[in-house]
PDB file of N, CA and C in Angstrom:
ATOM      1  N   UNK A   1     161.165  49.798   7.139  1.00  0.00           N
ATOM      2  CA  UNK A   1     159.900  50.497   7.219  1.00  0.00           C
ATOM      3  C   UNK A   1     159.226  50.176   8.549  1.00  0.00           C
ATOM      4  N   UNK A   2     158.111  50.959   9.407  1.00  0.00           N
ATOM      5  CA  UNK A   2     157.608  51.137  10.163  1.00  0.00           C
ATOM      6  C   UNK A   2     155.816  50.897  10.103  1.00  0.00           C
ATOM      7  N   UNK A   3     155.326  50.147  10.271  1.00  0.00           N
ATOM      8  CA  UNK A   3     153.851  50.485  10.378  1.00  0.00           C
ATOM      9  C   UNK A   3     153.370  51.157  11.330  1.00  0.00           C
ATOM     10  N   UNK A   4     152.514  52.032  11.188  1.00  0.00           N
ATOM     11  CA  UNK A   4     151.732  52.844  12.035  1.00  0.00           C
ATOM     12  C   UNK A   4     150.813  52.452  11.935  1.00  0.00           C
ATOM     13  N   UNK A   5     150.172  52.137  12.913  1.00  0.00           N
ATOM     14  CA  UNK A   5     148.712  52.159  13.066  1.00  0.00           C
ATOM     15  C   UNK A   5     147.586  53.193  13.421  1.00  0.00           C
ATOM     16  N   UNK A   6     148.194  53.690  14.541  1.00  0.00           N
ATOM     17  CA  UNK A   6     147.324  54.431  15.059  1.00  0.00           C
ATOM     18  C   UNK A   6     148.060  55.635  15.272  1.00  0.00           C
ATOM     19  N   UNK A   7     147.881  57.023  14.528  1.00  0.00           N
ATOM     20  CA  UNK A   7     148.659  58.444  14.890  1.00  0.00           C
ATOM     21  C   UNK A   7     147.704  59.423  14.140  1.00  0.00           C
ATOM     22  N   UNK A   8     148.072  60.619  14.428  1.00  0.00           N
ATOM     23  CA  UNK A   8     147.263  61.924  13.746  1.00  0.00           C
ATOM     24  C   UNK A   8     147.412  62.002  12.652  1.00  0.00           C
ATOM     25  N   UNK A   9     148.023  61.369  11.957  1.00  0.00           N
ATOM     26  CA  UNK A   9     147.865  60.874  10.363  1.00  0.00           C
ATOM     27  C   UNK A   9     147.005  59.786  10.196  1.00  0.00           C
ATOM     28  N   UNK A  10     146.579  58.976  10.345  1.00  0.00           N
ATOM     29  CA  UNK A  10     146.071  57.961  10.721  1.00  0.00           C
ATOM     30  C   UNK A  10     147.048  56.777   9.850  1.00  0.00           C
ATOM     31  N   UNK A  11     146.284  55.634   9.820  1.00  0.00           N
ATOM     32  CA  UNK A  11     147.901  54.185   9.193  1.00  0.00           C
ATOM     33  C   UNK A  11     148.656  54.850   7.842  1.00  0.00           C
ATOM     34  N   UNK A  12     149.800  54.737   8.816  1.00  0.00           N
ATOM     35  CA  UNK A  12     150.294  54.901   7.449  1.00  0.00           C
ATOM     36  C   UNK A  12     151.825  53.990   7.597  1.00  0.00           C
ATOM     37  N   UNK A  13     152.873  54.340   6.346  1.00  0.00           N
ATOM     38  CA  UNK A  13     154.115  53.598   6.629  1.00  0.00           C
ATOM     39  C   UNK A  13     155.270  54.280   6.490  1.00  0.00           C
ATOM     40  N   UNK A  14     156.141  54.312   7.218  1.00  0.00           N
ATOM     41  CA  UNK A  14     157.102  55.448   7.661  1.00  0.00           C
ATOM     42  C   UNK A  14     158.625  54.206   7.237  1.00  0.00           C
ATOM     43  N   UNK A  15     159.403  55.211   6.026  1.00  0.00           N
ATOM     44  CA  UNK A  15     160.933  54.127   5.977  1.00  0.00           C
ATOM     45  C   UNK A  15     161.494  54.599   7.047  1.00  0.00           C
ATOM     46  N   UNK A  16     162.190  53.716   7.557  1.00  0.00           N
ATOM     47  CA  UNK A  16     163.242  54.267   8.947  1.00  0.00           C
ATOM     48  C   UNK A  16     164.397  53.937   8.061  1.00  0.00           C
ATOM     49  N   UNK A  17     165.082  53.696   7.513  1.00  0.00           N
ATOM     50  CA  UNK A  17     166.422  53.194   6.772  1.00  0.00           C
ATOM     51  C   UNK A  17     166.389  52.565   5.586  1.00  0.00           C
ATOM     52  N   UNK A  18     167.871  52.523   5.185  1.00  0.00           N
ATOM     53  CA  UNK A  18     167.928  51.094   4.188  1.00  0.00           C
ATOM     54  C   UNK A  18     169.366  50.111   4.588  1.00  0.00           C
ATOM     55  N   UNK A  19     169.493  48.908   4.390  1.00  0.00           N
ATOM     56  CA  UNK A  19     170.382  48.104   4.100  1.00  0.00           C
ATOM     57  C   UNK A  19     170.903  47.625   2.618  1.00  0.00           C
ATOM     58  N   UNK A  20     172.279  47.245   2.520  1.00  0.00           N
ATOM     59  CA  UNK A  20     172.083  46.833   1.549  1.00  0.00           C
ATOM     60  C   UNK A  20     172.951  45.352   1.792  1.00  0.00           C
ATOM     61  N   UNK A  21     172.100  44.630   0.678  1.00  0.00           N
ATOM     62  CA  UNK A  21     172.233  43.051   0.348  1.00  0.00           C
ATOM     63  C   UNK A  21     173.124  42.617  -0.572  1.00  0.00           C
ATOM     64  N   UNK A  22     173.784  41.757  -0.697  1.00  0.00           N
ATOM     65  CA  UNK A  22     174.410  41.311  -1.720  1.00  0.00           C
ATOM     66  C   UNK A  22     173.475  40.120  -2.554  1.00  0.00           C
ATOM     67  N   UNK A  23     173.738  40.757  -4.047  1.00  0.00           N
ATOM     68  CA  UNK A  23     172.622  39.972  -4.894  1.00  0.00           C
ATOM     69  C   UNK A  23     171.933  39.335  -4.762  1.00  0.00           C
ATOM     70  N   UNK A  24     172.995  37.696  -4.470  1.00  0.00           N
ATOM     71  CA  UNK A  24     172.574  36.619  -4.564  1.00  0.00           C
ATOM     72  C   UNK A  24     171.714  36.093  -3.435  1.00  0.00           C
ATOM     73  N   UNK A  25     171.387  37.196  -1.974  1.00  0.00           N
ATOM     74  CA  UNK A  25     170.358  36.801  -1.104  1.00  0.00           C
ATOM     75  C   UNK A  25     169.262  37.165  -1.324  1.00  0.00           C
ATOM     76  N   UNK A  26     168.302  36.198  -1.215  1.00  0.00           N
ATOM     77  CA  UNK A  26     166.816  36.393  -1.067  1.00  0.00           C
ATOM     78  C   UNK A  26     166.235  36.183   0.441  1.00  0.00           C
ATOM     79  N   UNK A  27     165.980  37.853   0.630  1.00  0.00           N
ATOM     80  CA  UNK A  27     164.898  37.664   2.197  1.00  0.00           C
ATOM     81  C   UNK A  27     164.066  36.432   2.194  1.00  0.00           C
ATOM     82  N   UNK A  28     164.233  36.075   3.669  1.00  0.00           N
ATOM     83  CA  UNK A  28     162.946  35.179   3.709  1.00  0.00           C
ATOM     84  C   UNK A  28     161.973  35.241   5.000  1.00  0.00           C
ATOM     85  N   UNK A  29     162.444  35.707   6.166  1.00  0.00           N
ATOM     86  CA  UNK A  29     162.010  36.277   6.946  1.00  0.00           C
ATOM     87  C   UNK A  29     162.370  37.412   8.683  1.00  0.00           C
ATOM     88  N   UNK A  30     161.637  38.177   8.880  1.00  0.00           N
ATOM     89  CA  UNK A  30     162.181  39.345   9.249  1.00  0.00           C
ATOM     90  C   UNK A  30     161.648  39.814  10.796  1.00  0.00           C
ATOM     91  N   UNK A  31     162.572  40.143  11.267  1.00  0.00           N
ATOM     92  CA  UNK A  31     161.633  40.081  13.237  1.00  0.00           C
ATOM     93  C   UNK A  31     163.041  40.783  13.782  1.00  0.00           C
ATOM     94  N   UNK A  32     162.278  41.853  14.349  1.00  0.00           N
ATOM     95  CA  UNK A  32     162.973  42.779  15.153  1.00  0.00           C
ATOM     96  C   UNK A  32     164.016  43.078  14.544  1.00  0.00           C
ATOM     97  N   UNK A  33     164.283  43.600  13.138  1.00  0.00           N
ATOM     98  CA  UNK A  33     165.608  44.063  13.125  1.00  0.00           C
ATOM     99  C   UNK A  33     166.337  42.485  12.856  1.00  0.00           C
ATOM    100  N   UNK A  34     166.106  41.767  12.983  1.00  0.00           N
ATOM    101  CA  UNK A  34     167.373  40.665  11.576  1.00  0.00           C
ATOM    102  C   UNK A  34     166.393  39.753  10.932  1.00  0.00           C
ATOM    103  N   UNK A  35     167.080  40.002   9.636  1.00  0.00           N
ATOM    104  CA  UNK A  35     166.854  39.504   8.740  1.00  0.00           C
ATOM    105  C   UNK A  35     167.311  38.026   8.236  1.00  0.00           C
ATOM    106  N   UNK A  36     166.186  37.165   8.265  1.00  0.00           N
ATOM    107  CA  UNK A  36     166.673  36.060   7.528  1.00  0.00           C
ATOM    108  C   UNK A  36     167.359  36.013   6.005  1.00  0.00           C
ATOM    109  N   UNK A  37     168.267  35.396   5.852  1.00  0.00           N
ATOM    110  CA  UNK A  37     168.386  35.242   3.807  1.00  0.00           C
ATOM    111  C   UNK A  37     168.598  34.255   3.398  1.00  0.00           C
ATOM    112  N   UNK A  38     168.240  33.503   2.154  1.00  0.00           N
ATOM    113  CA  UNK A  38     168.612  32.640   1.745  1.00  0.00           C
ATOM    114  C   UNK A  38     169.932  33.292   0.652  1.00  0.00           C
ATOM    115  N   UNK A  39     171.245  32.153   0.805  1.00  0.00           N
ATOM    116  CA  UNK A  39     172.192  32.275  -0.003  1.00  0.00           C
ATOM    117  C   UNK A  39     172.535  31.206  -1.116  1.00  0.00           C
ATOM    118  N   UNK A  40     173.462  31.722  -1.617  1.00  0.00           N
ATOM    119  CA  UNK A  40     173.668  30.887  -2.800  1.00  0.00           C
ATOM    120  C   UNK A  40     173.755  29.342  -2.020  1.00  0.00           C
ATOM    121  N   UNK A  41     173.682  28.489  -2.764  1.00  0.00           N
ATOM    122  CA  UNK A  41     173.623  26.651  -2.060  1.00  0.00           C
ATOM    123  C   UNK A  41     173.012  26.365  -1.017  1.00  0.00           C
ATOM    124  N   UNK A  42     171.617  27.113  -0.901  1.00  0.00           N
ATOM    125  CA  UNK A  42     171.022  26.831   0.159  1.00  0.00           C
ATOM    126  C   UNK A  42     171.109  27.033   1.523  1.00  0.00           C
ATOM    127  N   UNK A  43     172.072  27.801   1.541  1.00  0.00           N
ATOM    128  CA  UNK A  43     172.395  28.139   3.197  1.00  0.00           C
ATOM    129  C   UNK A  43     171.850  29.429   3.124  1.00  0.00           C
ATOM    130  N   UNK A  44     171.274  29.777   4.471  1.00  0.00           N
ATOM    131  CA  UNK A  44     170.784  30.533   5.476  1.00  0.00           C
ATOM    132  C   UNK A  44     171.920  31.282   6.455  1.00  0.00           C
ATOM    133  N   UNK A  45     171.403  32.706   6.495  1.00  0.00           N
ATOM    134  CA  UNK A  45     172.239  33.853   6.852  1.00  0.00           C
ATOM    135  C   UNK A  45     171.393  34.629   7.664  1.00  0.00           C
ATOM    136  N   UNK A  46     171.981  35.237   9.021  1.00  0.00           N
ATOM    137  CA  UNK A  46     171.037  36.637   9.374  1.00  0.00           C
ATOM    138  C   UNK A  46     171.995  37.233   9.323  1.00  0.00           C
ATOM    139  N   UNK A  47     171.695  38.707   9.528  1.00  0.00           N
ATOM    140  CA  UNK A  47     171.851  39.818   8.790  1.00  0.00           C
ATOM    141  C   UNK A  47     171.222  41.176   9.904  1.00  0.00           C
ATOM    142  N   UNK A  48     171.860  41.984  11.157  1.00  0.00           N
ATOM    143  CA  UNK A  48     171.319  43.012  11.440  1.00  0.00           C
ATOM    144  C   UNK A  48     170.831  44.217  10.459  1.00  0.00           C
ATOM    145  N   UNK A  49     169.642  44.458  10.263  1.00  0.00           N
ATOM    146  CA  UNK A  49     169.728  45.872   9.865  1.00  0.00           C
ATOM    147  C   UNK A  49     170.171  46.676  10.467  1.00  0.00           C
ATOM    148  N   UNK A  50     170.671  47.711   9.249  1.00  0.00           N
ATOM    149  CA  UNK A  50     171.857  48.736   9.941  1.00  0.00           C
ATOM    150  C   UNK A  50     171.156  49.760  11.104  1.00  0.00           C
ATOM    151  N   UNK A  51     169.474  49.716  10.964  1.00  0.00           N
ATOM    152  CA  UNK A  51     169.087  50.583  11.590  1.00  0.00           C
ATOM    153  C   UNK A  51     168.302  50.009  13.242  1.00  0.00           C
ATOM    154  N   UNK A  52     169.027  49.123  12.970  1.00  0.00           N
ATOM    155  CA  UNK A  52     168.920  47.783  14.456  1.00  0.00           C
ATOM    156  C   UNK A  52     170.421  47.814  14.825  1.00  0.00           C
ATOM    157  N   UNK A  53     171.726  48.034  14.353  1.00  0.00           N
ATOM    158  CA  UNK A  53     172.849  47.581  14.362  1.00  0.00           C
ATOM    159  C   UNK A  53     173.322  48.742  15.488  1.00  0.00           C
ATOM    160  N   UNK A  54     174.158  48.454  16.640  1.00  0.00           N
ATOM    161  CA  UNK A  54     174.291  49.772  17.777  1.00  0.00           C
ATOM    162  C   UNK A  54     176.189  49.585  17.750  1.00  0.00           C
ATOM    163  N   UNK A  55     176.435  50.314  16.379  1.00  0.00           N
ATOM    164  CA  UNK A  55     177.485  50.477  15.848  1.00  0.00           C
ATOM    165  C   UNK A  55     178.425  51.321  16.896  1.00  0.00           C
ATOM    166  N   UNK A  56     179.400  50.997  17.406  1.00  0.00           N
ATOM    167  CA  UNK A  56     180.456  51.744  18.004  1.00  0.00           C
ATOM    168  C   UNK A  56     180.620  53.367  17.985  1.00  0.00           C
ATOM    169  N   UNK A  57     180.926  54.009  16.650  1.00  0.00           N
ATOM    170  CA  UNK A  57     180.922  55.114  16.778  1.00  0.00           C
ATOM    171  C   UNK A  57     179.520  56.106  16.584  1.00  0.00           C
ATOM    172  N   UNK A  58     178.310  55.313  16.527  1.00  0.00           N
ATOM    173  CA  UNK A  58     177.446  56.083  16.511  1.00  0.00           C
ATOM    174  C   UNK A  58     177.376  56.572  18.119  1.00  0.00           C
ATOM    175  N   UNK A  59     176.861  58.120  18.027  1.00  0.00           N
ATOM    176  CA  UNK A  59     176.687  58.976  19.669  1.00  0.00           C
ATOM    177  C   UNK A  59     175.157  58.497  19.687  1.00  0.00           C
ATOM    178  N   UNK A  60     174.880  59.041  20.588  1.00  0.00           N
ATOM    179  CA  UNK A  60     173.650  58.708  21.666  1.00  0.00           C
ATOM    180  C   UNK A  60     172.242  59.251  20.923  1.00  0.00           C
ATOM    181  N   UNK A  61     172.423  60.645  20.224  1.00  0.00           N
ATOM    182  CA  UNK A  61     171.611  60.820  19.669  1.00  0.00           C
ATOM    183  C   UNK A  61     171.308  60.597  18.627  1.00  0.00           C
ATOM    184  N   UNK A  62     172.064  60.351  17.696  1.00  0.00           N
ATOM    185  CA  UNK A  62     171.800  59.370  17.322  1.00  0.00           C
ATOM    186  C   UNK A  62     170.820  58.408  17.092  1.00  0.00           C
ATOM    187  N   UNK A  63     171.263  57.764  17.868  1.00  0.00           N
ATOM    188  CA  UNK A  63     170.440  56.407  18.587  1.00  0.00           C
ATOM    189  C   UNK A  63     168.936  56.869  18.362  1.00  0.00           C
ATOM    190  N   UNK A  64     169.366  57.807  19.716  1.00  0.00           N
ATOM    191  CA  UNK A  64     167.680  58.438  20.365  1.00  0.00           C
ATOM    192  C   UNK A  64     166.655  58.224  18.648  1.00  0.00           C
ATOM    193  N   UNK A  65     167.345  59.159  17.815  1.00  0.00           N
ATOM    194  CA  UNK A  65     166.772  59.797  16.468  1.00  0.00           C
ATOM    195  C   UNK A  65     165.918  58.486  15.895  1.00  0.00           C
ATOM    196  N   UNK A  66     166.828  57.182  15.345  1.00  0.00           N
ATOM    197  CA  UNK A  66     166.861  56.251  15.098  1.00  0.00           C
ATOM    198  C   UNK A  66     165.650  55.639  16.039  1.00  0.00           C
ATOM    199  N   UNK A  67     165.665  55.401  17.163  1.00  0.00           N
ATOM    200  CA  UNK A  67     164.464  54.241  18.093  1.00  0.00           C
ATOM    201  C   UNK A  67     163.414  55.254  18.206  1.00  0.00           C
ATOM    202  N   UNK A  68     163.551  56.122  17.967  1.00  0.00           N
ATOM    203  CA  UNK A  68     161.591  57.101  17.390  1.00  0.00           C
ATOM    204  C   UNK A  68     161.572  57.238  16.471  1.00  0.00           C
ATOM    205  N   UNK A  69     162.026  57.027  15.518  1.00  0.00           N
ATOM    206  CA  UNK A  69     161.523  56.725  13.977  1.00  0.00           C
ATOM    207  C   UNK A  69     161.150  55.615  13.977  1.00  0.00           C
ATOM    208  N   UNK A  70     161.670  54.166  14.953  1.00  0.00           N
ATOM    209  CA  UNK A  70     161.084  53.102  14.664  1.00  0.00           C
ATOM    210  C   UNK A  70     159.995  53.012  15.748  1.00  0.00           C
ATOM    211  N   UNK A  71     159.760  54.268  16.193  1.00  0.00           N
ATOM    212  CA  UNK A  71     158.576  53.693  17.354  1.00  0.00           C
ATOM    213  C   UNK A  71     158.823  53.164  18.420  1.00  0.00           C
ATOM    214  N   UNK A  72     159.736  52.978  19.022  1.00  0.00           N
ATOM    215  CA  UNK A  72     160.321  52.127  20.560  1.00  0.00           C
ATOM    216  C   UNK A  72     160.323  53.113  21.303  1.00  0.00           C
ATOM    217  N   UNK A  73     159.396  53.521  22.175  1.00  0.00           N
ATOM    218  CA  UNK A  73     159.447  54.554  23.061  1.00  0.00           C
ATOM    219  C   UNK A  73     160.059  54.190  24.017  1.00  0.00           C
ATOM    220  N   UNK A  74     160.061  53.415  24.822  1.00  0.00           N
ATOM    221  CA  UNK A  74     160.733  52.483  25.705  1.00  0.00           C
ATOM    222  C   UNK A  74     161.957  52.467  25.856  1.00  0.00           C
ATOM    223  N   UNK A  75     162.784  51.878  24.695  1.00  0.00           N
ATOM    224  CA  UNK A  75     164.521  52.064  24.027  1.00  0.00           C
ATOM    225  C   UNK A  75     164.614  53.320  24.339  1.00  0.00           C
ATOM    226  N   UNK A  76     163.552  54.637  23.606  1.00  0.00           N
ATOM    227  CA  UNK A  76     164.277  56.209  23.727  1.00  0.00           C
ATOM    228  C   UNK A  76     163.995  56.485  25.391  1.00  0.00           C
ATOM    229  N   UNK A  77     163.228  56.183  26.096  1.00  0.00           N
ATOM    230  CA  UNK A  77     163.125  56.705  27.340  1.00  0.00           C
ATOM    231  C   UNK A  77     164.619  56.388  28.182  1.00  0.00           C
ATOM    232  N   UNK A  78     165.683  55.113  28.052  1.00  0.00           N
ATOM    233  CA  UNK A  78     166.286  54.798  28.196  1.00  0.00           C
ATOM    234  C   UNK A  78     167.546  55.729  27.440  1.00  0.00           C
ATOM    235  N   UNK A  79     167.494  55.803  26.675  1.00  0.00           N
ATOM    236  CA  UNK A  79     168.545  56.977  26.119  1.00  0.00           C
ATOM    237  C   UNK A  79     168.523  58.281  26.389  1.00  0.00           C
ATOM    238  N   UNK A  80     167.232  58.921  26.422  1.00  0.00           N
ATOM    239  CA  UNK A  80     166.786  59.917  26.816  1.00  0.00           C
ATOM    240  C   UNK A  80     167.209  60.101  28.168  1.00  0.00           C
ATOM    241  N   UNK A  81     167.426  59.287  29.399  1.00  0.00           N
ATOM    242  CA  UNK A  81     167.396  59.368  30.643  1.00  0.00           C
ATOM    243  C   UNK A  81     169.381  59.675  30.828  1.00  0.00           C
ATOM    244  N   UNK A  82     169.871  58.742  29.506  1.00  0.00           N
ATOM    245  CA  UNK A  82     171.386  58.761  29.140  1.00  0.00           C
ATOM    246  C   UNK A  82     172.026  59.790  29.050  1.00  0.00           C
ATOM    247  N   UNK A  83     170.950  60.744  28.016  1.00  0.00           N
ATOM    248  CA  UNK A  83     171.741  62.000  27.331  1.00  0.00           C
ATOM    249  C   UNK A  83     171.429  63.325  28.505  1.00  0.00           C
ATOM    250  N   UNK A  84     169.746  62.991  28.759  1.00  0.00           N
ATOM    251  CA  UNK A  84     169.394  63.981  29.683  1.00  0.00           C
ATOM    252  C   UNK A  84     169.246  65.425  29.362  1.00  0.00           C
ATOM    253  N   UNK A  85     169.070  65.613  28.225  1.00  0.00           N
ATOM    254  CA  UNK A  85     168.614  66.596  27.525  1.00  0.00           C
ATOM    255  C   UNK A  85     167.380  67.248  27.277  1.00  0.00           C
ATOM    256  N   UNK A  86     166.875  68.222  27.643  1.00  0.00           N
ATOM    257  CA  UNK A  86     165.657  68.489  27.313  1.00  0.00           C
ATOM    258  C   UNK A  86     164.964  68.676  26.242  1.00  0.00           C
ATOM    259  N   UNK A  87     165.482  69.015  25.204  1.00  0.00           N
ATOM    260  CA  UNK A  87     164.726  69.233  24.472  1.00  0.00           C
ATOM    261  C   UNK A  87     165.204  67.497  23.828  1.00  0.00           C
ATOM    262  N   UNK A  88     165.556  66.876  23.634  1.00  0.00           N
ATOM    263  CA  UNK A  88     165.418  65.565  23.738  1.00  0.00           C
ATOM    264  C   UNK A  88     164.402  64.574  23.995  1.00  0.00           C
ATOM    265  N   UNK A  89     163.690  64.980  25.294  1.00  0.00           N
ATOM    266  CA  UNK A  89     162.892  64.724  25.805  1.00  0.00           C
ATOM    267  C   UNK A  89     161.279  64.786  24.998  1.00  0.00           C
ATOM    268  N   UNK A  90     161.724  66.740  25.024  1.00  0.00           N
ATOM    269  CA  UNK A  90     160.222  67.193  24.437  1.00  0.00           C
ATOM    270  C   UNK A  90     160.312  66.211  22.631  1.00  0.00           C
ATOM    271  N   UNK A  91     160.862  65.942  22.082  1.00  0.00           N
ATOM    272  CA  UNK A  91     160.923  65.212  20.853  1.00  0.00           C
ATOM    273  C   UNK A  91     160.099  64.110  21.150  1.00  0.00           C
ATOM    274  N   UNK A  92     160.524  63.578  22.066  1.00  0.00           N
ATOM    275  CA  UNK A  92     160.112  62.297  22.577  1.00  0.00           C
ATOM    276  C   UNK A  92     158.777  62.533  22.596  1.00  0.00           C
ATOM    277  N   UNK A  93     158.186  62.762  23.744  1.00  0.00           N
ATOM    278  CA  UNK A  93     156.707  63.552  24.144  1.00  0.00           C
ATOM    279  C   UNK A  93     155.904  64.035  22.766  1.00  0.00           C
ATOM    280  N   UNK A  94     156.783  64.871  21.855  1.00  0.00           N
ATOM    281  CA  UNK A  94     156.204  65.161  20.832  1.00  0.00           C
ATOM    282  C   UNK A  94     155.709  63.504  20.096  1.00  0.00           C
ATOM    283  N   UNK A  95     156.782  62.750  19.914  1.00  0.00           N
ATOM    284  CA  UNK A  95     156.422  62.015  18.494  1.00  0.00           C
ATOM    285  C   UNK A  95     155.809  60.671  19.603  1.00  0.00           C
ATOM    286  N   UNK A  96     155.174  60.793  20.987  1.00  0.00           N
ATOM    287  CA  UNK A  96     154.467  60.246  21.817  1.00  0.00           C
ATOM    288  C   UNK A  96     152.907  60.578  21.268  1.00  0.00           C
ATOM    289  N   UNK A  97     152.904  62.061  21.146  1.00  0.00           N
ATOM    290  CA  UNK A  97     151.937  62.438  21.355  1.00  0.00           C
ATOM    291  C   UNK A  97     151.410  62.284  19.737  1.00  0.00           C
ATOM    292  N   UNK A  98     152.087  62.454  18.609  1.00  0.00           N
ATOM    293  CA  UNK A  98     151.512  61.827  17.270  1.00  0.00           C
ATOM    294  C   UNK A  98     151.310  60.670  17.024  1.00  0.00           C
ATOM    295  N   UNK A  99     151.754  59.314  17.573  1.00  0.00           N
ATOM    296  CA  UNK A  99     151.430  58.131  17.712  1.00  0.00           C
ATOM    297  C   UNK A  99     150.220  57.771  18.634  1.00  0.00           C
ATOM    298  N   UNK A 100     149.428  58.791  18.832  1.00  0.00           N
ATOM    299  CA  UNK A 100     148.652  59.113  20.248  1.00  0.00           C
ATOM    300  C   UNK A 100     149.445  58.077  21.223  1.00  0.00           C
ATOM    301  N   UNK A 101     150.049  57.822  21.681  1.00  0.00           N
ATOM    302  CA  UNK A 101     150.552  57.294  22.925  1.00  0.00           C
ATOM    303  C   UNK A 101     150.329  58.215  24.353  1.00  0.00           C
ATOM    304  N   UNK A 102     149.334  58.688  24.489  1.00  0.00           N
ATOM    305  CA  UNK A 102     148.840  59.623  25.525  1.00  0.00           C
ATOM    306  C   UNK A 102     149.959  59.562  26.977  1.00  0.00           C
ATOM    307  N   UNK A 103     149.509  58.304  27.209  1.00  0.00           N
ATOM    308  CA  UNK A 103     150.001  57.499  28.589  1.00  0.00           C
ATOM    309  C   UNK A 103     151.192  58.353  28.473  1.00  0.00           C
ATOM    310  N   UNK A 104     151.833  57.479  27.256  1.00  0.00           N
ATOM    311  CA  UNK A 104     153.728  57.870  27.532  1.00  0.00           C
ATOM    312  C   UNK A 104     153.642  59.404  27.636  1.00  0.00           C
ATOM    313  N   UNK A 105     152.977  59.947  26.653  1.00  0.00           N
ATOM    314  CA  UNK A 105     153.775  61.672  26.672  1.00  0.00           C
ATOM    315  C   UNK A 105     153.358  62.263  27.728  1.00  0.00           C
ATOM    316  N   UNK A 106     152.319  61.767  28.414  1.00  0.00           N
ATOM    317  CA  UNK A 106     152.519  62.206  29.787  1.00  0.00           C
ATOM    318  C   UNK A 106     153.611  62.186  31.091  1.00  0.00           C
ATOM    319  N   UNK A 107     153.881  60.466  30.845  1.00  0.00           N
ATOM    320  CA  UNK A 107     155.106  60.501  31.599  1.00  0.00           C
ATOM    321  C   UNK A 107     156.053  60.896  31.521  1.00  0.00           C
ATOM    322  N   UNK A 108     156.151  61.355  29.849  1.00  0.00           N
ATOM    323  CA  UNK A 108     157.767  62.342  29.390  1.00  0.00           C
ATOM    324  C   UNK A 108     157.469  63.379  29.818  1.00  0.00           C
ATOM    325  N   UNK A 109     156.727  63.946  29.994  1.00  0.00           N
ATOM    326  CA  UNK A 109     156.417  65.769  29.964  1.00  0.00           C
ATOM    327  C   UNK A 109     156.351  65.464  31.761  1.00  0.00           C
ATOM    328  N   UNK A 110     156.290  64.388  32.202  1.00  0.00           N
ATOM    329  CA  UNK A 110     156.022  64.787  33.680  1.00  0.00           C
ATOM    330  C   UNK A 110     157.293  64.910  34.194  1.00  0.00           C
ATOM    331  N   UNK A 111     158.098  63.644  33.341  1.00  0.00           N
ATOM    332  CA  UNK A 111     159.328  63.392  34.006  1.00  0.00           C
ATOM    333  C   UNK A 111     160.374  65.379  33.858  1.00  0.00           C
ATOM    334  N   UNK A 112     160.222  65.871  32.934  1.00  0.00           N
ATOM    335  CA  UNK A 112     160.990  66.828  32.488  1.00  0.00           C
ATOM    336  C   UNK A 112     159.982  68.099  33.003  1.00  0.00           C
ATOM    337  N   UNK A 113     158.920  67.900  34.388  1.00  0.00           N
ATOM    338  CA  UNK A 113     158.542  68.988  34.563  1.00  0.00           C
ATOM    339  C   UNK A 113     157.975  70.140  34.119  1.00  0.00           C
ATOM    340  N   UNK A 114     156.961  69.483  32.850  1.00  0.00           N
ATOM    341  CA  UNK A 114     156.483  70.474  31.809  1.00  0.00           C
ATOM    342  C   UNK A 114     154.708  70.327  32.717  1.00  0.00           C
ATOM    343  N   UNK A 115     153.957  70.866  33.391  1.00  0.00           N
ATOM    344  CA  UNK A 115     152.982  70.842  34.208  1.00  0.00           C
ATOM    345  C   UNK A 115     151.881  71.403  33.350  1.00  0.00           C
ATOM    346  N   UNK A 116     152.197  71.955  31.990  1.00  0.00           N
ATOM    347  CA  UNK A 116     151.029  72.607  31.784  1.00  0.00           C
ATOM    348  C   UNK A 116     150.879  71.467  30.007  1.00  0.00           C
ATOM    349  N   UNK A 117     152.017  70.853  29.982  1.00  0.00           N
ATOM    350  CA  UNK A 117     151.730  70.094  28.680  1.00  0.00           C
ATOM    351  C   UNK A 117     151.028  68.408  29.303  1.00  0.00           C
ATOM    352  N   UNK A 118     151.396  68.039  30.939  1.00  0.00           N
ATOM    353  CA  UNK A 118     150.792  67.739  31.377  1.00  0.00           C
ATOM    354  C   UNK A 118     149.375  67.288  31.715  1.00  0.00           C
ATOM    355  N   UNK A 119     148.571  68.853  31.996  1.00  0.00           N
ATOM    356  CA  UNK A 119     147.817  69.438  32.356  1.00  0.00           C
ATOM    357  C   UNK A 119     147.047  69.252  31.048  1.00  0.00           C
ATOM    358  N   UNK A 120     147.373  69.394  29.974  1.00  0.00           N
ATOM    359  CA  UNK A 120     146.870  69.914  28.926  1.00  0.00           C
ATOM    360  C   UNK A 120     146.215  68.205  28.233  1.00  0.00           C
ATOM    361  N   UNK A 121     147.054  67.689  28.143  1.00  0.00           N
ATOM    362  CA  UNK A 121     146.994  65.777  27.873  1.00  0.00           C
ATOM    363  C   UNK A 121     146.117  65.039  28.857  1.00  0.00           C
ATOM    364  N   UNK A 122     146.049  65.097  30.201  1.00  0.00           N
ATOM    365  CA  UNK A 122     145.350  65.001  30.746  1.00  0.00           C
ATOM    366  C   UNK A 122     143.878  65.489  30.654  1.00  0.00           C
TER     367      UNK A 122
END
C-alpha cells in the first residue's frame, strides 16, 4: 500500500501489490520495499516485495507502471528517459499532476515539449 497525502482526492491509500508469506512469518518491520519477518525459532528474515523486486523478465513498462503507483517520480523519470515514449511521459505528468507535484509535471511536460500544458501549470 501507498499513502497519499496530498492529491486531488485528498489522503487517501492506494494498494500497489501483494506478496505472499509463508505462515509461520510474522512481519515486524517494513522500509522501502523489504520486509522484516520473524520465523519459526526466532530467526529473522528479509523478504523483497514483489512490487520492489526488479525481476529479470519484467520489460520496462512495466516497471514505469509499477514506480507511479508507488509514487517515485524520480525512479519513473529514469525509466521514462529509458523507454522514451511519449505518451509514457504524459502518464507521468498526468499522475504528477494528481499528486499535485506541480514542480515535477512541469518538468515532464517541458521535457516532452508540451508548451501549452506547461503554460497552463504555470
Amino acid at each position: 500500500y501507498t499513502f497519499v497525502r496530498a492529491s486531488v482526492e485528498g489522503k487517501k491509500v492506494d494498494k500497489v501489490g501483494t506478496t505472499v508469506l509463508i505462515s509461520d512469518q510474522i512481519p515486524l518491520m517494513l522500509y522501502d520495499g523489504d520486509l522484516c519477518l520473524h520465523g519459526s525459532g526466532g530467526r529473522l528474515t528479509t523478504v523483497v516485495l514483489d512490487t520492489h523486486a526488479n525481476k529479470p523478465g519484467r520489460d520496462a513498462k512495466e516497471q514505469l507502471a509499477a514506480v507511479v503507483r508507488m509514487r517515485k517520480h524520480n525512479e519513473a523519470w529514469e525509466l521514462c528517459n529509458l523507454i522514451n515514449d511519449e505518451e509514457e511521459w504524459k502518464q507521468l505528468g498526468r499522475s504528477a499532476i494528481a499528486d499535485l507535484n506541480i514542480g515535477f509535471a512541469i518538468k515532464v511536460f517541458r521535457n516532452i515539449g508540451d508548451v501549452a500544458m506547461v503554460y497552463a501549470l504555470e
